[in-house]
Protein backbone atom coordinates (compact mmCIF):
# COMPACT_ATOMS: atom_id res chain seq x y z
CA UNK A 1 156.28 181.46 61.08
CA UNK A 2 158.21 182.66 63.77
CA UNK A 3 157.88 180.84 67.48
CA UNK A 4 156.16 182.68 69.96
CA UNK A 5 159.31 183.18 72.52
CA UNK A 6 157.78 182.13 76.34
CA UNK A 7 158.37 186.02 77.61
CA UNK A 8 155.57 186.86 75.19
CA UNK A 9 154.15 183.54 76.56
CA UNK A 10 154.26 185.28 80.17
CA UNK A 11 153.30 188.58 79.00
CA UNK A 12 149.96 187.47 77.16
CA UNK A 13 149.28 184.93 79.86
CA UNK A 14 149.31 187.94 82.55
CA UNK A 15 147.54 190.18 80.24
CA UNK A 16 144.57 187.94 79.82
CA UNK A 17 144.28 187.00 82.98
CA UNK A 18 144.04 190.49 84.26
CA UNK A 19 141.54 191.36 81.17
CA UNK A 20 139.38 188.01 82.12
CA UNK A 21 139.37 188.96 86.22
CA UNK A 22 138.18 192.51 85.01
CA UNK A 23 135.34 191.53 82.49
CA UNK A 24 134.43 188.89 85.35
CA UNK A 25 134.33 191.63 88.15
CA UNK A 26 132.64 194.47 85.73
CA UNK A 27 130.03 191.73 84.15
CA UNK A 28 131.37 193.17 80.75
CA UNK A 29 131.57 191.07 77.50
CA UNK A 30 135.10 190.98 75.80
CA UNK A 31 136.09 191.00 72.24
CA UNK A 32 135.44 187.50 70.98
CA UNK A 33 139.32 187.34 70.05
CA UNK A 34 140.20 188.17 74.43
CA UNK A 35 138.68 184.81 75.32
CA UNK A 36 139.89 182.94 72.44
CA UNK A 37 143.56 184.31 73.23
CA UNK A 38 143.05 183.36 76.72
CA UNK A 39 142.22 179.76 76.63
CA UNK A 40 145.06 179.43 74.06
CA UNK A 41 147.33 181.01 76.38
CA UNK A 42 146.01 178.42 79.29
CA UNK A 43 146.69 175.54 76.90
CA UNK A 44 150.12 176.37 75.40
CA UNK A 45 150.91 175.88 79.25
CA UNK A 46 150.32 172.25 78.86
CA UNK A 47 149.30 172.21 82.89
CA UNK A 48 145.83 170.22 82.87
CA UNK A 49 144.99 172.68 86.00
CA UNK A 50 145.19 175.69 84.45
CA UNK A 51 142.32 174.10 82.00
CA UNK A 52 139.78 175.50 83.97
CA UNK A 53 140.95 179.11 82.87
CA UNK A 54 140.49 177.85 79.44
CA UNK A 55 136.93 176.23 79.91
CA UNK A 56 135.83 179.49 81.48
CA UNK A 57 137.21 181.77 79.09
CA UNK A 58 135.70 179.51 76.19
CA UNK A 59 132.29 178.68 78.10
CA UNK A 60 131.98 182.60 78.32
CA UNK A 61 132.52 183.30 74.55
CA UNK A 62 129.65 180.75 74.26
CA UNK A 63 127.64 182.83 76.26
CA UNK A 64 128.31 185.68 74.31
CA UNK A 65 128.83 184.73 70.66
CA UNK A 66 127.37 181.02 70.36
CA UNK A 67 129.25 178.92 68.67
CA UNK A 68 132.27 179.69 67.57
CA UNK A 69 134.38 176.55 65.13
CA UNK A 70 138.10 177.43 66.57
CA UNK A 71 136.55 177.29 70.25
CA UNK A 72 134.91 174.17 69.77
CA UNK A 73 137.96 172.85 68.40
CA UNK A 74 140.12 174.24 71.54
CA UNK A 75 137.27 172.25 73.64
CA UNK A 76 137.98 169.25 72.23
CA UNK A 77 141.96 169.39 72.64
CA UNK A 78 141.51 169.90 76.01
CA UNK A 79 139.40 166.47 76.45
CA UNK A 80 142.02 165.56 74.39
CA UNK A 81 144.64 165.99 77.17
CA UNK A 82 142.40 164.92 79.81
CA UNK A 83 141.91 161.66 78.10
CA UNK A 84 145.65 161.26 77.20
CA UNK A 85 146.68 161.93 80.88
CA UNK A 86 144.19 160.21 82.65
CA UNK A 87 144.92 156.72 83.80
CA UNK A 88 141.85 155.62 84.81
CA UNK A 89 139.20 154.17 82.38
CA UNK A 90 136.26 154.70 84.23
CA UNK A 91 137.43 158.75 84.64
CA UNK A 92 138.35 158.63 81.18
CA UNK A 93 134.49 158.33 80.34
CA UNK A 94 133.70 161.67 81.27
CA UNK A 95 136.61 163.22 78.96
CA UNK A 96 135.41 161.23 76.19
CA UNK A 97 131.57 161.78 76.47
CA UNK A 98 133.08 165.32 76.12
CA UNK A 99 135.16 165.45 73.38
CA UNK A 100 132.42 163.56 71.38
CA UNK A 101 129.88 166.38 72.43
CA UNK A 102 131.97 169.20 71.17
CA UNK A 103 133.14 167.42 67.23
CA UNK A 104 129.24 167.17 67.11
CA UNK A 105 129.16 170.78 68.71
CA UNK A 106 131.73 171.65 65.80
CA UNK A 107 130.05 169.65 63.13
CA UNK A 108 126.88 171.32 63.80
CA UNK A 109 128.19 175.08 63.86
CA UNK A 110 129.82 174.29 60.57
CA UNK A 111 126.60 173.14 58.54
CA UNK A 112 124.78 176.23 59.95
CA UNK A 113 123.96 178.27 57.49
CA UNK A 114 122.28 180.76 60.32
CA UNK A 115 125.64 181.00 61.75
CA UNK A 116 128.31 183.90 60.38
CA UNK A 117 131.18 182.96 58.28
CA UNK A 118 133.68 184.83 60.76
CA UNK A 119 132.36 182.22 63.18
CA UNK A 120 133.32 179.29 60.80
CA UNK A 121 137.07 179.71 60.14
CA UNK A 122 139.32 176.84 59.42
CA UNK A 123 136.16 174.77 59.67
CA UNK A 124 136.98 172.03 57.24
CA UNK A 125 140.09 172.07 59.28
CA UNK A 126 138.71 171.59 62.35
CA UNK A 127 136.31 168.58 61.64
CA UNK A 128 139.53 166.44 60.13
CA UNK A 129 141.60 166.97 62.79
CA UNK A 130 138.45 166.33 65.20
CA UNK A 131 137.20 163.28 63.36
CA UNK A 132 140.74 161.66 62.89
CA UNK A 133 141.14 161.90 66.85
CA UNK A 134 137.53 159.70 67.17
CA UNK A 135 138.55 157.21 64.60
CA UNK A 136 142.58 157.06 66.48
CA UNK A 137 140.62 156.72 69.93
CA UNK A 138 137.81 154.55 68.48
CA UNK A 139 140.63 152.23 67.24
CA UNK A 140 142.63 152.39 70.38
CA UNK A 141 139.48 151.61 72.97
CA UNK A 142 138.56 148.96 70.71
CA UNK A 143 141.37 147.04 70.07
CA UNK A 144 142.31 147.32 73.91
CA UNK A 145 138.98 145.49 74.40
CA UNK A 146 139.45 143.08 72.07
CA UNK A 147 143.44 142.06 73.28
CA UNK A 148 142.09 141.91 76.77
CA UNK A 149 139.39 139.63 75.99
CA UNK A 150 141.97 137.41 74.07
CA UNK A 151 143.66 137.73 77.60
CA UNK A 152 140.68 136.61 79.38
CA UNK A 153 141.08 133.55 76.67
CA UNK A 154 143.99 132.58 78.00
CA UNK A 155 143.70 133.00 81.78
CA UNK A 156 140.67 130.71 81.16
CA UNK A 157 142.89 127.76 79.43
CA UNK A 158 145.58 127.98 82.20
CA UNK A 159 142.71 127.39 84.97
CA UNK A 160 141.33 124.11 82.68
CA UNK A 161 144.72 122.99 83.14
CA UNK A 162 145.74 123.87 86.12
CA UNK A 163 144.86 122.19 89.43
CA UNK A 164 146.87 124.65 92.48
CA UNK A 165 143.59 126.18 94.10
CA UNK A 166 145.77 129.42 95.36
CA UNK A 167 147.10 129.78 91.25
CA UNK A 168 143.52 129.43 90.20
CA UNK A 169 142.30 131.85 92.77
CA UNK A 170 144.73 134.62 90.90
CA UNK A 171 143.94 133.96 87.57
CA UNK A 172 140.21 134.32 88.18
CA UNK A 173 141.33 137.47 89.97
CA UNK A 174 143.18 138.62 86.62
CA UNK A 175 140.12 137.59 84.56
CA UNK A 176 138.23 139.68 86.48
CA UNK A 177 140.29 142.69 86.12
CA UNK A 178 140.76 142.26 82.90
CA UNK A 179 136.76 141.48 82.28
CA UNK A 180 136.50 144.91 83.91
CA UNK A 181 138.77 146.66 81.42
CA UNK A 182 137.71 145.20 78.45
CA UNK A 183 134.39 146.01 79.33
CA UNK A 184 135.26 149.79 79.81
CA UNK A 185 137.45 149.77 76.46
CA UNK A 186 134.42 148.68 74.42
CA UNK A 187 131.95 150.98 76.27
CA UNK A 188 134.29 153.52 75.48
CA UNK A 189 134.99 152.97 72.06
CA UNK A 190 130.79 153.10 71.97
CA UNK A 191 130.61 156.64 73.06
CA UNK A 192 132.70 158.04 70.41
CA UNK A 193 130.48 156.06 67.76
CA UNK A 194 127.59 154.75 68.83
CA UNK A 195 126.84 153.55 64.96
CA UNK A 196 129.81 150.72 65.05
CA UNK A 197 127.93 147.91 65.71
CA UNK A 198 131.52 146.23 66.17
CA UNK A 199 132.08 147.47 69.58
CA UNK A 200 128.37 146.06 71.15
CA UNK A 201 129.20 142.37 69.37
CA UNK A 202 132.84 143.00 70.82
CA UNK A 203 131.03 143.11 74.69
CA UNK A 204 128.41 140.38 73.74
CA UNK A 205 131.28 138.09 73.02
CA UNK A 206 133.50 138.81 76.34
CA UNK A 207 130.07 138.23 78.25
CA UNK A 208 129.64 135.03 76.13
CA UNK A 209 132.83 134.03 77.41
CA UNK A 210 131.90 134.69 80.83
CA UNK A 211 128.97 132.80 80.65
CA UNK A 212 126.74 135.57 81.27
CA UNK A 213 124.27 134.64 78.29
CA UNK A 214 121.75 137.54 79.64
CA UNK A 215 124.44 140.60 79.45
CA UNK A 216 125.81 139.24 75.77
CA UNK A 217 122.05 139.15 74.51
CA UNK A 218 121.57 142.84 75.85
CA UNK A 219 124.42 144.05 74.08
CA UNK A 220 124.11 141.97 71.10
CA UNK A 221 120.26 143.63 70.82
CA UNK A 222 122.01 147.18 70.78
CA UNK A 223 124.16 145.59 67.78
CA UNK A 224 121.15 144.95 65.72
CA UNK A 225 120.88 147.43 62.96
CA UNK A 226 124.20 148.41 63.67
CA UNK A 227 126.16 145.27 61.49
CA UNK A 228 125.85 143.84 58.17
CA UNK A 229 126.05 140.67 60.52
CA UNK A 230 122.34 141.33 61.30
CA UNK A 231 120.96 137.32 60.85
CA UNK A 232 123.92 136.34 62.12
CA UNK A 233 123.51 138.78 65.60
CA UNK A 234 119.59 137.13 65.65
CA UNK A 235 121.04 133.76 65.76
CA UNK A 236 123.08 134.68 68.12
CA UNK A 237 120.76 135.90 70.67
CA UNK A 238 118.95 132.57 69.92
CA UNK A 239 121.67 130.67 70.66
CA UNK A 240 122.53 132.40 74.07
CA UNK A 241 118.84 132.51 74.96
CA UNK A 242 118.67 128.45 74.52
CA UNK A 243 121.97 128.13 76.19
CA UNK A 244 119.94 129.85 79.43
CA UNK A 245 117.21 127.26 78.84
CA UNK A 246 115.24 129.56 77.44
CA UNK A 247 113.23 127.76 74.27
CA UNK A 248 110.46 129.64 73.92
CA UNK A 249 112.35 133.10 73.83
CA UNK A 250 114.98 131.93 71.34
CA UNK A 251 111.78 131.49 68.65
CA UNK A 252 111.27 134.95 66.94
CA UNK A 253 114.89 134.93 66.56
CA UNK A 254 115.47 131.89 64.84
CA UNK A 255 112.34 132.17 62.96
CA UNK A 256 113.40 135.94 61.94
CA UNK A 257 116.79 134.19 60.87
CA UNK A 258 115.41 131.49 59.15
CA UNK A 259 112.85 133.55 57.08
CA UNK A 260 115.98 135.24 55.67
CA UNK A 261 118.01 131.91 54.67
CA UNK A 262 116.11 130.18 53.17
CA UNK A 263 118.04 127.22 53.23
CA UNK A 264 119.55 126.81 55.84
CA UNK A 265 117.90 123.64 57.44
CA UNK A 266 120.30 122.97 60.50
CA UNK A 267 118.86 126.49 61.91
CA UNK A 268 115.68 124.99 61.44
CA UNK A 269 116.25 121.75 62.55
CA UNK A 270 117.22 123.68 65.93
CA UNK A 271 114.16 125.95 65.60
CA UNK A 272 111.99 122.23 65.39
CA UNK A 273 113.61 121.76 68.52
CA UNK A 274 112.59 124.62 70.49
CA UNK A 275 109.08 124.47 68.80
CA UNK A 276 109.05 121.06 70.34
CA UNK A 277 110.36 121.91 74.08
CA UNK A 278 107.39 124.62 73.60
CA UNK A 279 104.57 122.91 72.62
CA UNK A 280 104.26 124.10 69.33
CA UNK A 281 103.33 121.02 67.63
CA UNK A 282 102.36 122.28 64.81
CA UNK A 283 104.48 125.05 64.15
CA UNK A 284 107.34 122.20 64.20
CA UNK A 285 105.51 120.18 61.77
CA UNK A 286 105.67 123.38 59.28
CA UNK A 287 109.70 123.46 59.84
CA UNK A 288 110.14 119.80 59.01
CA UNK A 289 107.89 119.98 56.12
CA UNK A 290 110.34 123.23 54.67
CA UNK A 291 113.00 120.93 55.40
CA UNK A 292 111.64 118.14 53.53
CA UNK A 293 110.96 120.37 51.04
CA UNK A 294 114.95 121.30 50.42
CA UNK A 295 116.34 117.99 51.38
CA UNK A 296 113.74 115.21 51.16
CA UNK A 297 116.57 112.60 52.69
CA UNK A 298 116.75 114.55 56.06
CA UNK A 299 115.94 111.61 58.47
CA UNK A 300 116.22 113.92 61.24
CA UNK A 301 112.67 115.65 59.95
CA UNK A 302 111.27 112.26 58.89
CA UNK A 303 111.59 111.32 61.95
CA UNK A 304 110.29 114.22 63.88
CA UNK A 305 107.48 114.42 62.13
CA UNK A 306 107.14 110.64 62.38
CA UNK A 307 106.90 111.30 66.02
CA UNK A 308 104.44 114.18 65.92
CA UNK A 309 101.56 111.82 64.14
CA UNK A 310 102.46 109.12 66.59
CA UNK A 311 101.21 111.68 69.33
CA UNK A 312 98.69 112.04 67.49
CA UNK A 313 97.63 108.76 67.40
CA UNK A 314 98.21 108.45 70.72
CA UNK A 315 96.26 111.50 71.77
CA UNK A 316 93.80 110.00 69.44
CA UNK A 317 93.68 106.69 71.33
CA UNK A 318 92.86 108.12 74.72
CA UNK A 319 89.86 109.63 73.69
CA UNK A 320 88.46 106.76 72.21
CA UNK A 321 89.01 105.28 75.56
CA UNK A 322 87.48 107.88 76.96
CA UNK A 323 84.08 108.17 74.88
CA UNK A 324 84.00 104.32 75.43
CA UNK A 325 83.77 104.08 79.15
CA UNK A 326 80.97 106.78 78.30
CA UNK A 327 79.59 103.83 76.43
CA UNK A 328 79.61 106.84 73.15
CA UNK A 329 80.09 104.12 70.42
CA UNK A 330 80.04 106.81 67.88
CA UNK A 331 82.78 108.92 68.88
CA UNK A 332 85.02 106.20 70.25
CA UNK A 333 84.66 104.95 66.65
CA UNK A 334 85.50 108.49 65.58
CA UNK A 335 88.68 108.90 67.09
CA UNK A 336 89.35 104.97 66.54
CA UNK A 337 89.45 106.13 62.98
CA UNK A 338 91.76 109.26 63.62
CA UNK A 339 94.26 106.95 65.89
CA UNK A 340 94.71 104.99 62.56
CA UNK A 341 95.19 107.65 60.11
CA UNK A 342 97.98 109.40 62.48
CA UNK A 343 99.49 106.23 63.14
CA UNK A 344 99.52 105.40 58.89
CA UNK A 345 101.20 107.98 58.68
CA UNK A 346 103.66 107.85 61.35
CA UNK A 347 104.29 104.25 60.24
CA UNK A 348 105.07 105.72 56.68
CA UNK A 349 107.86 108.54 58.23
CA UNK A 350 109.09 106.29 60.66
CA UNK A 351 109.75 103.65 57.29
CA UNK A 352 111.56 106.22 55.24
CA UNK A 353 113.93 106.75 57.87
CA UNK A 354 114.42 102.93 58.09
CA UNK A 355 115.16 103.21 54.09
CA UNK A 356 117.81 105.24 54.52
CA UNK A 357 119.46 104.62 57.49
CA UNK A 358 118.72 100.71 58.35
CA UNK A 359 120.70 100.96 61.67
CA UNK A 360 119.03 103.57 63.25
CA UNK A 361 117.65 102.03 66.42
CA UNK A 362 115.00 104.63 67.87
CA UNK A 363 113.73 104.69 63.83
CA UNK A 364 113.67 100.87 64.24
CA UNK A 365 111.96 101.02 67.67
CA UNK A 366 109.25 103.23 66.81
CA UNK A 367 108.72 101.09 62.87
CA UNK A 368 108.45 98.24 65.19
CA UNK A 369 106.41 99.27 68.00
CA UNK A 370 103.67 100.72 65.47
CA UNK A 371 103.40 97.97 63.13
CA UNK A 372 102.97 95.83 66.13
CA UNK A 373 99.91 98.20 67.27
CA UNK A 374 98.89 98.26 63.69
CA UNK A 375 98.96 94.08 63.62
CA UNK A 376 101.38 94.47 60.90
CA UNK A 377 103.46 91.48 62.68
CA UNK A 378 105.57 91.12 59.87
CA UNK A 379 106.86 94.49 59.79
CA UNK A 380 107.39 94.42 63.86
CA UNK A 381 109.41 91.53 63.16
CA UNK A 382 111.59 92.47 60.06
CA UNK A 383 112.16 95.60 62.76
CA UNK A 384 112.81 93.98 65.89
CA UNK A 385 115.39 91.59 64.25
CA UNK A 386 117.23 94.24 63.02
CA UNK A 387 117.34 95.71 66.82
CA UNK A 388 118.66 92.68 68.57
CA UNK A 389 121.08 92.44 65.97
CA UNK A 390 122.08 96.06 66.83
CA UNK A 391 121.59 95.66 70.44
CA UNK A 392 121.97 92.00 70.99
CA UNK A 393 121.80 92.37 74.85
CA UNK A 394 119.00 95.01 74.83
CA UNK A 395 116.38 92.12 76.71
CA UNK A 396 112.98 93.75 75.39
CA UNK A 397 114.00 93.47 71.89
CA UNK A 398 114.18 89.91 72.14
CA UNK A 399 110.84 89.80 73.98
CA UNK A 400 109.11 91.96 71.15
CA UNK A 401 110.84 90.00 68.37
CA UNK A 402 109.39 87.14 70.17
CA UNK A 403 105.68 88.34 70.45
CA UNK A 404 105.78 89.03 66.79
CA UNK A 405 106.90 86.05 65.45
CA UNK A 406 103.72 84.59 68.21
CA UNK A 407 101.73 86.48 66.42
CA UNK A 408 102.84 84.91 62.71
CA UNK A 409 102.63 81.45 64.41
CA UNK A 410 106.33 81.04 63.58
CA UNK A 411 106.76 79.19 67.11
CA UNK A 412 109.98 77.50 66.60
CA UNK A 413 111.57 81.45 65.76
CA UNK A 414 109.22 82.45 69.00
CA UNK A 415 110.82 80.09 70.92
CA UNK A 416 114.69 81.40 70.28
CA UNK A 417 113.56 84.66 70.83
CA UNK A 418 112.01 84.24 73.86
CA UNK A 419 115.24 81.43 75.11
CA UNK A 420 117.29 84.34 74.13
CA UNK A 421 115.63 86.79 76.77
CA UNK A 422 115.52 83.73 79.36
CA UNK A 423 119.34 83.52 78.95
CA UNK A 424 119.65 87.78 79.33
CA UNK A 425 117.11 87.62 82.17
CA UNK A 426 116.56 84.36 83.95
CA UNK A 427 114.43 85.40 86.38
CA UNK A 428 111.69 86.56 83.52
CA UNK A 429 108.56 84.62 84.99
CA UNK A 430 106.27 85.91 82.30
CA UNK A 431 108.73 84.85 79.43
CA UNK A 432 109.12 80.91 80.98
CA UNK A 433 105.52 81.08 80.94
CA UNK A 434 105.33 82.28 77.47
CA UNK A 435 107.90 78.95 76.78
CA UNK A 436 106.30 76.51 79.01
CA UNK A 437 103.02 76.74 76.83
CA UNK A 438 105.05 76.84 73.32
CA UNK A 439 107.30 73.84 74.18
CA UNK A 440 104.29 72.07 75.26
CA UNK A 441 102.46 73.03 71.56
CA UNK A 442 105.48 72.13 70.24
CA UNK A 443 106.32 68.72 72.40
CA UNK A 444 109.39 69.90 73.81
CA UNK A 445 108.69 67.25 76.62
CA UNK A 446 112.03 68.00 78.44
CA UNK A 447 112.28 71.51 77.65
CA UNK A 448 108.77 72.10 78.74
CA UNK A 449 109.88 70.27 82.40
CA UNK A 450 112.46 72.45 82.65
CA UNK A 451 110.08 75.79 82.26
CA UNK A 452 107.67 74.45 84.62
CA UNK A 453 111.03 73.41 87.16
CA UNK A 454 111.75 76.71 86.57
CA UNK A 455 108.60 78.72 86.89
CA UNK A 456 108.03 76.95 90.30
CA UNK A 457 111.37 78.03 91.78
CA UNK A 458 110.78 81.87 90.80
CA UNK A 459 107.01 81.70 92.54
């Protein structure tokens, strides 16, 4: 095909114009060719002012036709341009919005069956070369997003390391620029498909990185629906939600994810946990019983739920108190009974933990510190000799190991415990006292002046 030489260029171009200033001033319509020839014309010209001619020319065959495939097509070229030429991302989003609205514009006139073949030329055409532009431009706003992000990664390692308050000052000025542009990149890459859920995890994760938990949930809530990543998006949002403090909000989310893996017991270890900070006693107990239920060695759910029946029993305990001060023999008994059954089976959580991991200390504590309430002073002291073993300088330990072994009337192993807590704490007055009356049982003469010496200087 021969090249159309530029004095035909000229010639057309004045033609056109002439015949497009006439049908404006006489109101008349023009053959549907006139205006398609015209905006062509405009365009060849490659001057982004001359556009308007174009727009006009094509916006007036609208008028008159509909839609027409090759003037759709011309529409989009010229957002084309104005994307290509313009510099600045936020004034790109007008050009783009634009260009989107016409391939759908295009799309649409194609699959119209109402609308006349002559109208549809070169369609198939049309929509490749319209639909390869949105996937080059979807690519290009995207990854633009993404490298200045990685930027933003950067900056943000320099200012850990460095300590020149005027450097750090411009590198927080760069990540904000950059925060800007990435942000516009991945907004813009949304426009021309609002179906990539890629792009909305894209801004979730530069907001993460900002910190700004509340703007990364918002966009990763577009994402949903949008990713095969959906459980992973939900836990997510959970995660960004606690990270703001936020318990309570984070549970449909991790309860959602959790529904739909099944076994995936750290999530709902961390879902126990925000039950917990919630109140939600019971909905926690559920969690750590599914846990159980996968991986019956998970102390971390023994022990939680060895907790929750120690409230219980504790909760249990203050009413009894209560209904007896109301001298109510019968309830007080009532909930007497309920203390013991939570605290049975506390005691029996709190012990399986123990089995398995002998050194935990709080499991230790609480095995103790039940038995103990439970008169179980055998127990309390296996327990408590493990903890000053573990914690040798921990003084309470001593004093509990102590009151146990009182308890058994195994003085002599009293009295080290208590000497022990003497020698971490001299100034205990309770504990001499505690030692002044077993060295006396026992007829430590001299040991037993010493106590008394002793007490006497710390009254």
């Amino acid at each position: 095909m021969k090249k159309t030489s530029i004095l035909t260029i000229i010639a057309l171009s004045l033609l056109f114009l002439t015949t497009s200033a006439l049908a404006k001033k006489r109101g008349r319509k023009l053959p549907l060719g006139a205006y398609i020839k015209s905006a062509k014309i405009d365009i060849l010209s490659g001057d982004l002012s001359r556009y308007s001619n174009a727009i006009a020319m094509l916006d007036s065959l609208a008028l008159y036709y509909g839609p027409e495939a090759e003037a759709l097509h011309l529409m989009g070229q010229m957002m084309v341009d104005f994307i290509d030429k313009t510099p600045d991302l936020k004034a790109k989003k007008a050009y783009v919005e634009k260009m989107v609205a016409y391939d759908d514009s295009l799309h649409q006139c194609c699959a119209n069956k109402k609308i006349k073949s002559k109208y549809k030329k070169h369609c198939k055409q049309y929509i490749v070369l319209a639909d390869s532009v949105k996937v080059k431009y979807w690519r290009q706003f995207y990854n633009n997003g993404i490298n200045q992000m990685k930027t933003i990664e950067n900056l943000q390692k320099q200012i850990a390391e460095e300590t020149d308050s005027a450097i750090i000052a411009g590198y927080k000025d760069d990540i904000r620029a950059n925060k800007d542009s990435s942000d516009y990149n991945l907004q813009l890459a949304i426009i021309i498909n609002k179906e990539d859920g890629r792009a909305y995890v894209g801004l979730a994760t530069l907001y993460e990185k900002l910190n700004d938990f509340k703007t990364a949930n918002e966009w990763l809530k577009k994402a949903l629906g949008k990713t095969k990543d959906y459980t992973n998006i939900l836990l997510s949002i959970a995660y960004n939600t606690i990270r703001m403090d936020n318990y309570c909000d984070a549970i449909p989310y991790l309860r959602e994810y959790v529904d739909s893996n099944t076994t995936d017991t750290l999530t709902m270890a961390n879902l126990v946990i925000c039950y917990n900070n919630c109140k939600y006693y019971d909905s926690a107990l559920a969690i750590n019983q599914r846990i159980l239920s996968i991986n019956p060695q998970s102390t971390n759910a023994l022990t939680s739920i060895g907790r929750f029946y120690n409230q219980l029993a504790r909760i249990a305990s203050d009413s009894s108190g209560y209904y007896q001060k109301q001298n109510d023999e019968k309830q007080s008994k009532l909930w007497r009974n309920k203390r013991d059954i939570a605290f049975d089976s506390s005691l029996a959580y709190f012990k399986k933990v123990v089995d398995l991991n002998p050194n935990d200390t709080m499991a230790l504590e609480q095995y103790g510190t039940i038995s103990a309430l439970k008169g179980k002073f055998k127990d309390a002291a296996f327990a408590f000799n493990k903890l000053t073993a573990l914690k040798p300088d921990e003084i309470d330990f001593w004093k509990f190991l102590g009151d146990s072994y009182l308890q058994l009337q195994e003085f002599d192993s009293t009295i080290k415990a208590y000497e022990k807590a003497v020698e971490l704490d001299p100034n205990d007055l309770e504990t001499w006292e505690h030692l002044k009356d077993l060295y006396a049982e026992r007829r430590y003469k001299k040991k037993e002046a010493e106590a008394i010496k002793k007490i006497k200087s710390l009254k």
